[in-house]
Structures are given as structure tokens and as C-alpha cells.
N, C-alpha and C. Protein backbone atom coordinates (compact mmCIF):
# COMPACT_ATOMS: atom_id res chain seq x y z
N UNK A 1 5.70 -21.96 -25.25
CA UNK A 1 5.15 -22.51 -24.03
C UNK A 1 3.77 -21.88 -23.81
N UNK A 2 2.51 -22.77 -23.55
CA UNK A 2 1.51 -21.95 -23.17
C UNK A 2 1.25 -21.37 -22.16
N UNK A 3 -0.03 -20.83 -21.81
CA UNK A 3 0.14 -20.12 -21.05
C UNK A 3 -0.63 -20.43 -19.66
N UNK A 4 -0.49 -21.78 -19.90
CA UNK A 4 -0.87 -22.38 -17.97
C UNK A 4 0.09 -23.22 -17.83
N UNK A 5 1.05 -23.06 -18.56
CA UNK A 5 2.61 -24.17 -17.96
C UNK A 5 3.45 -22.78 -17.33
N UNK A 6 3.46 -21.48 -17.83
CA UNK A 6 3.97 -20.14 -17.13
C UNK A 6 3.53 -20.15 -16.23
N UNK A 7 2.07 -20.37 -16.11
CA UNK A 7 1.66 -19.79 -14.40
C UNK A 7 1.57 -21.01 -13.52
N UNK A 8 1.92 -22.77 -13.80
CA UNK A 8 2.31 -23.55 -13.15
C UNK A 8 3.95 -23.12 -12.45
N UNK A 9 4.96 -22.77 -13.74
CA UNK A 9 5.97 -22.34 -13.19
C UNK A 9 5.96 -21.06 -12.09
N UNK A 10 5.25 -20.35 -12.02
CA UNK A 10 5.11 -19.35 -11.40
C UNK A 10 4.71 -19.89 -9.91
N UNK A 11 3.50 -20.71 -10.04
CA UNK A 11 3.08 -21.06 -8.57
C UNK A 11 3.86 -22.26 -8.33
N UNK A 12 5.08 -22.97 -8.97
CA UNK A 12 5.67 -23.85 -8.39
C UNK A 12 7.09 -22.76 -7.54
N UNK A 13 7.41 -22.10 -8.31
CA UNK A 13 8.37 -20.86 -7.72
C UNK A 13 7.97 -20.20 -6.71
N UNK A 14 6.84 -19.61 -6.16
CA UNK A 14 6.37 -18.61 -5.58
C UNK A 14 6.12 -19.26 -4.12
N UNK A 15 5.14 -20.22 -4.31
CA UNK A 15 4.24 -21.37 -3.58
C UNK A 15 4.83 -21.67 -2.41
N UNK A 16 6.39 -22.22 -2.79
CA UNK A 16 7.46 -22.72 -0.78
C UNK A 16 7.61 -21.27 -0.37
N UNK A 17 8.00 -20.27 -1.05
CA UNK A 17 8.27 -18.78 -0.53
C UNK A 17 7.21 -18.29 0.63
N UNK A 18 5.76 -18.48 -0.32
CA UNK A 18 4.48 -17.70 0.52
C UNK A 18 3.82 -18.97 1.48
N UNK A 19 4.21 -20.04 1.32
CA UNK A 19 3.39 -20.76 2.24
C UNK A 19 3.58 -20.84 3.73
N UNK A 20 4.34 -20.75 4.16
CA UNK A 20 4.85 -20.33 5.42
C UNK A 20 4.39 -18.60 6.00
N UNK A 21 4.55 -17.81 5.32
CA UNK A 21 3.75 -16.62 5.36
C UNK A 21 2.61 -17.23 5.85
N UNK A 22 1.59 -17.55 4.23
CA UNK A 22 -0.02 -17.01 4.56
C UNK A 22 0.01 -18.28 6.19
N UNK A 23 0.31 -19.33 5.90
CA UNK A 23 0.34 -20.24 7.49
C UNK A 23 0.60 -19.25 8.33
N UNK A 24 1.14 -18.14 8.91
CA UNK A 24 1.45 -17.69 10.01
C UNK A 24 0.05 -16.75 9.88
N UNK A 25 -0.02 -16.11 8.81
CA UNK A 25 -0.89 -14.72 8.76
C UNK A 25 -2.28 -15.94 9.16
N UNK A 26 -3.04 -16.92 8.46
CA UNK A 26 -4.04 -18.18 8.74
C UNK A 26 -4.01 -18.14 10.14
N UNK A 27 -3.32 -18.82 10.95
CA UNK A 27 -2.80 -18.89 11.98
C UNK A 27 -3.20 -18.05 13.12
N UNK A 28 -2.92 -17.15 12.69
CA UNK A 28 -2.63 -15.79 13.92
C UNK A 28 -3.80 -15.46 13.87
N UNK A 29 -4.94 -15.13 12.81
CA UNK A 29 -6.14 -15.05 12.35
C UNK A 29 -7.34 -15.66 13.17
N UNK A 30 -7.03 -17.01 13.15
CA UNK A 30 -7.94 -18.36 13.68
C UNK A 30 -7.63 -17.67 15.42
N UNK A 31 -6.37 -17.65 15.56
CA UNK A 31 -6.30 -17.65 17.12
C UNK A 31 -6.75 -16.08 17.62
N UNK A 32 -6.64 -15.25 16.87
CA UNK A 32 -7.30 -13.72 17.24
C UNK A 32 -8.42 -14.20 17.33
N UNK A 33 -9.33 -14.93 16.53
CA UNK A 33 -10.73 -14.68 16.68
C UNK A 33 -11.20 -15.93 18.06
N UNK A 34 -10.25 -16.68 17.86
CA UNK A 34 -10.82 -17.84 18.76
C UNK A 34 -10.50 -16.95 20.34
N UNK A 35 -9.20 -16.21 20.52
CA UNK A 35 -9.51 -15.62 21.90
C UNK A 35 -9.98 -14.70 22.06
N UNK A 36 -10.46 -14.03 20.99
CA UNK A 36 -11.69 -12.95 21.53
C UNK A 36 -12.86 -13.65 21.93
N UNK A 37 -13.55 -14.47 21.19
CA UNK A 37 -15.07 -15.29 21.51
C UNK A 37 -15.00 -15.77 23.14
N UNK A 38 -13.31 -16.56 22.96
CA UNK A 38 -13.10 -16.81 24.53
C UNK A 38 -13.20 -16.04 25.74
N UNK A 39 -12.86 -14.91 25.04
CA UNK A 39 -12.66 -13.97 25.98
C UNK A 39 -13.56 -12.82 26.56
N UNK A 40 -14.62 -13.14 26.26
CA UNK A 40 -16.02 -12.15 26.60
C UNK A 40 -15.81 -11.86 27.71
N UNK A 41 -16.15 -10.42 27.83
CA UNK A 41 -16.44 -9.63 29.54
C UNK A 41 -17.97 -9.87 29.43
N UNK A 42 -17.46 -9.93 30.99
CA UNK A 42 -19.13 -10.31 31.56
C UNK A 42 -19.69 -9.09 31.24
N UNK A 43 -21.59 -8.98 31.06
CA UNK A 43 -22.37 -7.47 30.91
C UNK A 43 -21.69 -7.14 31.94
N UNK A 44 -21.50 -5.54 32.08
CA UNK A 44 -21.57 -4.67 33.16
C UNK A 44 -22.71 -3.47 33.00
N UNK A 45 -23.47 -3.08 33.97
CA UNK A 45 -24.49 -2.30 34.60
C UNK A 45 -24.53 -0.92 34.12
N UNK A 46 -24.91 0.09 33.51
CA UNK A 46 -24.98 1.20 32.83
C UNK A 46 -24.05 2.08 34.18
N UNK A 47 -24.96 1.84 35.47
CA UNK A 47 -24.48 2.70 36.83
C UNK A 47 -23.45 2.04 37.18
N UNK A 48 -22.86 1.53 36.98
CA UNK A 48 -21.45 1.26 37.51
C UNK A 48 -20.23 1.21 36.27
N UNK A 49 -20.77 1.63 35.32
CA UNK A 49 -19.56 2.48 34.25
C UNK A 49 -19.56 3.39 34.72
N UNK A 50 -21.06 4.49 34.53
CA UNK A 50 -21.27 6.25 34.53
C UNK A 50 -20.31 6.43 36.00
N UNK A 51 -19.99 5.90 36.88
CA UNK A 51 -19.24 6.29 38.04
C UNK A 51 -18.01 6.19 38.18
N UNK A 52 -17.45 5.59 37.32
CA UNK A 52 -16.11 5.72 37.12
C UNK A 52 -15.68 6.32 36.15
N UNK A 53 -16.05 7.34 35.99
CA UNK A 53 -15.05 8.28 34.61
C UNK A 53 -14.28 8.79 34.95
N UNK A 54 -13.06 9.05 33.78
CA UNK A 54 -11.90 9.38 33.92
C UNK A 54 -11.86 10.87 33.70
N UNK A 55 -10.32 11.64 33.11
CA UNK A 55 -10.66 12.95 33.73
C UNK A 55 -11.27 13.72 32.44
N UNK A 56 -11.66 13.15 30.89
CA UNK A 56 -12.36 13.38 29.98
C UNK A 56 -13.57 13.10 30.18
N UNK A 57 -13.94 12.77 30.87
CA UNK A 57 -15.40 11.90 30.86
C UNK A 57 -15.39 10.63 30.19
N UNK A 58 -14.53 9.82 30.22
CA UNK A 58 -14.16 8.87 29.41
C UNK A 58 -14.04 7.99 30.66
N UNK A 59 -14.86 6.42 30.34
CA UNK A 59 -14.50 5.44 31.53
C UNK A 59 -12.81 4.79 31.73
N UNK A 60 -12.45 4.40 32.55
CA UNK A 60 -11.49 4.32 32.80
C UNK A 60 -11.38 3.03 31.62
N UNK A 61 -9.63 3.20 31.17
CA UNK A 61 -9.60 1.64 30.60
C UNK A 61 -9.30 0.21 31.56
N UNK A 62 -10.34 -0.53 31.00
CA UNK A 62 -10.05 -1.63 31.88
C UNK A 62 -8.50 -2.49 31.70
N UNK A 63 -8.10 -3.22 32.55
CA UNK A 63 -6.79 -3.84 32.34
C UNK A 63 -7.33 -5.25 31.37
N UNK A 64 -6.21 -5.98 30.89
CA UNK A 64 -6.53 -6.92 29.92
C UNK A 64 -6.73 -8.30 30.61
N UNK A 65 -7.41 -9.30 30.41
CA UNK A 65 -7.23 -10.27 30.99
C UNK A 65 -6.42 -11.10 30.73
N UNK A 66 -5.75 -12.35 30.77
CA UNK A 66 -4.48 -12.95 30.53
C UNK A 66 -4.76 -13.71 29.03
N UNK A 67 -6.30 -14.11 28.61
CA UNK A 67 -6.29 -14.13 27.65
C UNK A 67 -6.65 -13.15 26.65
N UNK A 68 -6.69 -12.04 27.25
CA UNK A 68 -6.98 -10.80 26.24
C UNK A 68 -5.60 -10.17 26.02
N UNK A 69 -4.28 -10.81 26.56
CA UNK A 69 -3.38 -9.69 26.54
C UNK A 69 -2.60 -10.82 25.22
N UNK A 70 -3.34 -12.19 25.28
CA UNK A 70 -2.33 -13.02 24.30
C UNK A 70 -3.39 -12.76 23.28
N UNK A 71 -4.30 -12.61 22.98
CA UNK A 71 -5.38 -11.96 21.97
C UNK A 71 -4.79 -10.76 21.58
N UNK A 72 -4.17 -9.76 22.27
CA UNK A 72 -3.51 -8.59 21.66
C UNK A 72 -2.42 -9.12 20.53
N UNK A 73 -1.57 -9.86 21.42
CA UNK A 73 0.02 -9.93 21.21
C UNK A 73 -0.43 -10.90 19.52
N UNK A 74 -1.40 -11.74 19.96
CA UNK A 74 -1.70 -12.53 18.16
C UNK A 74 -1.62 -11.15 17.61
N UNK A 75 -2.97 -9.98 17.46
CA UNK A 75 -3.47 -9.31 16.13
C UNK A 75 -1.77 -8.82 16.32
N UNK A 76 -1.00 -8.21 16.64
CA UNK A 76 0.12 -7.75 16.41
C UNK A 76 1.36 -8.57 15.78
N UNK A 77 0.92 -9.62 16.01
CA UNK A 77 1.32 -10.80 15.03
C UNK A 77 1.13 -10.80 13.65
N UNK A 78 -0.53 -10.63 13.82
CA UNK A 78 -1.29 -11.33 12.30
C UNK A 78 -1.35 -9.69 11.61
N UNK A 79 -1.06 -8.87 12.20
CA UNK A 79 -0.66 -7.45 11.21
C UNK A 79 0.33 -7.20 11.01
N UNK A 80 1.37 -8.00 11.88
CA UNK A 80 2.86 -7.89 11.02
C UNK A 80 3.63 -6.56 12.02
N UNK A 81 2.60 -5.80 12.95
CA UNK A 81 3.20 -4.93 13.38
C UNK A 81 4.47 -5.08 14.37
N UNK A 82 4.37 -6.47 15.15
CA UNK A 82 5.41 -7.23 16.28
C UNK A 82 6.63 -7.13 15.66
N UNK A 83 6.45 -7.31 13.90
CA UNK A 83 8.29 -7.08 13.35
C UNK A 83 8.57 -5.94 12.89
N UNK A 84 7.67 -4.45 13.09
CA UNK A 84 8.22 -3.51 12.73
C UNK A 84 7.68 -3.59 11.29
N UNK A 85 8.80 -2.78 10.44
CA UNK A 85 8.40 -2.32 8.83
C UNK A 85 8.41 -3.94 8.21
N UNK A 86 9.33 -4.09 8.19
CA UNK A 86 9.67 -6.45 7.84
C UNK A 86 7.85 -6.47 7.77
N UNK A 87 8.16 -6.82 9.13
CA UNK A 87 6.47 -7.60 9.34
C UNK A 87 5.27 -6.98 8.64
N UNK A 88 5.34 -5.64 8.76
CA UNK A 88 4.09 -5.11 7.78
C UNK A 88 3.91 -5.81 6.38
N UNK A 89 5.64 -5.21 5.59
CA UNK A 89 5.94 -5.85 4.40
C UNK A 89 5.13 -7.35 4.08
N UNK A 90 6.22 -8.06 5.08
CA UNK A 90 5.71 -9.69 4.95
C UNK A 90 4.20 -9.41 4.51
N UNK A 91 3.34 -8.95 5.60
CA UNK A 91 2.06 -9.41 6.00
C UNK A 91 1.49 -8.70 4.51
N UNK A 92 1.90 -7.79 4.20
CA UNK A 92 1.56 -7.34 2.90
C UNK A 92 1.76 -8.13 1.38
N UNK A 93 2.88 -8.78 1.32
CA UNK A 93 3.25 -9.77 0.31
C UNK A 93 2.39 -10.68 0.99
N UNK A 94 2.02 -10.85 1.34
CA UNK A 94 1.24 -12.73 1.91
C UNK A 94 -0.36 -12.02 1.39
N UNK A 95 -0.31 -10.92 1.68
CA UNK A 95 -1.92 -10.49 0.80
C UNK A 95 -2.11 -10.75 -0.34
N UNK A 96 -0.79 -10.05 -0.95
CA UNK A 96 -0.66 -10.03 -2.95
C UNK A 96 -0.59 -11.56 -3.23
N UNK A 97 0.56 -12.34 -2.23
CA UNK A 97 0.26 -14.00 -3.03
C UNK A 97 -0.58 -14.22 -2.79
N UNK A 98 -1.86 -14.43 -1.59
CA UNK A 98 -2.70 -15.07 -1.62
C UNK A 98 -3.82 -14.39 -3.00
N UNK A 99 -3.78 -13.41 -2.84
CA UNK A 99 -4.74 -12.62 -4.40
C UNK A 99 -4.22 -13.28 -5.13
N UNK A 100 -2.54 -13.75 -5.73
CA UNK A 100 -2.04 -14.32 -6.98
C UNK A 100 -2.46 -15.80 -7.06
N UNK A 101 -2.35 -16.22 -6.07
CA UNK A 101 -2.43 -17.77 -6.15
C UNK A 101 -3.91 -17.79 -6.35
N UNK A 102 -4.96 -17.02 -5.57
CA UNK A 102 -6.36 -17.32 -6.16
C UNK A 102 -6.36 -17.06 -7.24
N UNK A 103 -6.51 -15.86 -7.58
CA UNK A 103 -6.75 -15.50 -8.89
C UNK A 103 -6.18 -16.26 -10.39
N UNK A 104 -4.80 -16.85 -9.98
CA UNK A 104 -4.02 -17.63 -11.28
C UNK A 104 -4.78 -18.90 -10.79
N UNK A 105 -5.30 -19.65 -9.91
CA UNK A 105 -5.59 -20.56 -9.72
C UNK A 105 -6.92 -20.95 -10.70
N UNK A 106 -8.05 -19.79 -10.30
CA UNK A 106 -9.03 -19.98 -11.23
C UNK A 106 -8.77 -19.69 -12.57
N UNK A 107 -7.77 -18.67 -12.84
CA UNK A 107 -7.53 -18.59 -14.61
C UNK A 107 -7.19 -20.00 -14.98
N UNK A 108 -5.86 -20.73 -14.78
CA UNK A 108 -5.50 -22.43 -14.71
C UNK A 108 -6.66 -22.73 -14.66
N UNK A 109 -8.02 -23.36 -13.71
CA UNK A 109 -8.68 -24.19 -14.03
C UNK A 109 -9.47 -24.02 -15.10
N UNK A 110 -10.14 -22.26 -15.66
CA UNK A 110 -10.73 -22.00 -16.60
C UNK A 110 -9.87 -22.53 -17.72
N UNK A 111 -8.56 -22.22 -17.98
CA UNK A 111 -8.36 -22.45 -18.92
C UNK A 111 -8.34 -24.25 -19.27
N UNK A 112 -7.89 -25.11 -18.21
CA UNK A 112 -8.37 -26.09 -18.41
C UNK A 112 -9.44 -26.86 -18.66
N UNK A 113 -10.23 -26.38 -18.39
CA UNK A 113 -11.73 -26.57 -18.40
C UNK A 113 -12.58 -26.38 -19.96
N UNK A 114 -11.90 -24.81 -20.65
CA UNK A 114 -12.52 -24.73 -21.76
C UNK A 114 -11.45 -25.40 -22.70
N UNK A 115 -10.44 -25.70 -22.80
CA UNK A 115 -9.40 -26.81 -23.30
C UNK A 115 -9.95 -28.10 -23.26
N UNK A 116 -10.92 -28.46 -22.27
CA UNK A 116 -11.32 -29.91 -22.09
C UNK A 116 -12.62 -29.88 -23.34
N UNK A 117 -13.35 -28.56 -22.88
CA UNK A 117 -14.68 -28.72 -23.58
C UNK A 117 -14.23 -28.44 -25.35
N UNK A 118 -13.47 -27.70 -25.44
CA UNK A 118 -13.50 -27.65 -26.62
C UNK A 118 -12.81 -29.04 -27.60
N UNK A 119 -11.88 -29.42 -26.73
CA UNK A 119 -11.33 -31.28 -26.66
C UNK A 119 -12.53 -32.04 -27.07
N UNK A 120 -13.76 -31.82 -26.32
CA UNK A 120 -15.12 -32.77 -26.34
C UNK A 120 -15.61 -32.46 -27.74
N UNK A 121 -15.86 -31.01 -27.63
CA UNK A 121 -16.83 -30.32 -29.15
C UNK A 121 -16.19 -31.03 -30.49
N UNK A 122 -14.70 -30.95 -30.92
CA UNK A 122 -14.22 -31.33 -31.79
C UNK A 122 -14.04 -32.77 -31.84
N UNK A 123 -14.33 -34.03 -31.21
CA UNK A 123 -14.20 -35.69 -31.13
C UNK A 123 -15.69 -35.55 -31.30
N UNK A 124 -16.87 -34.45 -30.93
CA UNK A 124 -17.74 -35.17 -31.43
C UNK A 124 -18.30 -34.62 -32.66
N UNK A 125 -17.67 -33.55 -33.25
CA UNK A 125 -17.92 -33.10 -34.58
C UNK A 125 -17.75 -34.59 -35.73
């Protein structure tokens, strides 16, 4: 068997497993960034931080806004931390397939590609 019908079998095996993964990890991603942009604090004034410090000299933390607290609860999503050790895991395998599936993806087309050309070179010898 050569060796882009192995790594077809491979990404036909692998492929229903991780797709649901990287979709959640995609997912959670798009919506972290879309409610942060949403979620801009207005400027605030140099003199009206410096007056509220805390008992480090550190400004107080502000509370979250309702879309900053579902902006939290995503990245804790999209890092896998919301399920504990599981979720890290997951979020960690959804890294390695997505590296596998790119990476075998472009080997497959290279190898198809110089299979084609060398197909061409020899019909026109």
C-alpha cells in the first residue's frame, strides 16, 4: 500500500474523532476575540486611577462587565481549563490533530502533485 492511501486511512480514522474538538476549540476562539473587541472600557483619566489604590499600591480590580464575564467563561472554555485535567488534555489533542491533519495534508498534496508531474514528464518523453 502506498504511502498516501496510509495517511488517507489515517485522516479518514482520526478526522470524526477531532472534528468536533478543533469546532469547539475554533469556536470558543472566534467568540473570545469577538467579546473582547466588544467589550472595550471606555479611556479612563491617569487622576482618577492614581486615587484609588489598593493596599499594594495596586489599583483596585475593576468588576467584569456582563460581557466580559462571558468573555472569561469562553477563554476557560477554549483552554480546556472549565473541564479540569479532561479539558486541558482534549484542548491539547485538538492541537496535535490540527498539526497532523495540516501537516499530512500538505505531504498528500505534495505527494500528489509530484506523482502528477512526473505522470506528465514520462507521456511526454
Amino acid at each position: 500500500m502506498s504511502g498516501i492511501l496510509k495517511m488517507r486511512r489515517w485522516h479518514k480514522l482520526l478526522a470524526p474523532w477531532f472534528a468536533l474538538i478543533l469546532f469547539v476549540i475554533a469556536f470558543t476562539g472566534a467568540v473570545t476575540q469577538a467579546t473582547a473587541i466588544l467589550d472595550a472600557p471606555p479611556a479612563k483619566s491617569v487622576a482618577s486611577v492614581g486615587g484609588k489604590a489598593g493596599r499594594a499600591g495596586m489599583p483596585k480590580e475593576e468588576k467584569r462587565t456582563a460581557l466580559g464575564a462571558w468573555n472569561h467563561w469562553f477563554k476557560k472554555l477554549h483552554s480546556g481549563e472549565s473541564l479540569g485535567p479532561v479539558g486541558i488534555a482534549l484542548n491539547l489533542a485538538g492541537g496535535l490533530a490540527l498539526l497532523f491533519f495540516a501537516g499530512s495534508g500538505v505531504w498528500m498534496y505534495l505527494t500528489m502533485w509530484l506523482k502528477r508531474r512526473r505522470g506528465r514528464r514520462l507521456r511526454a518523453a
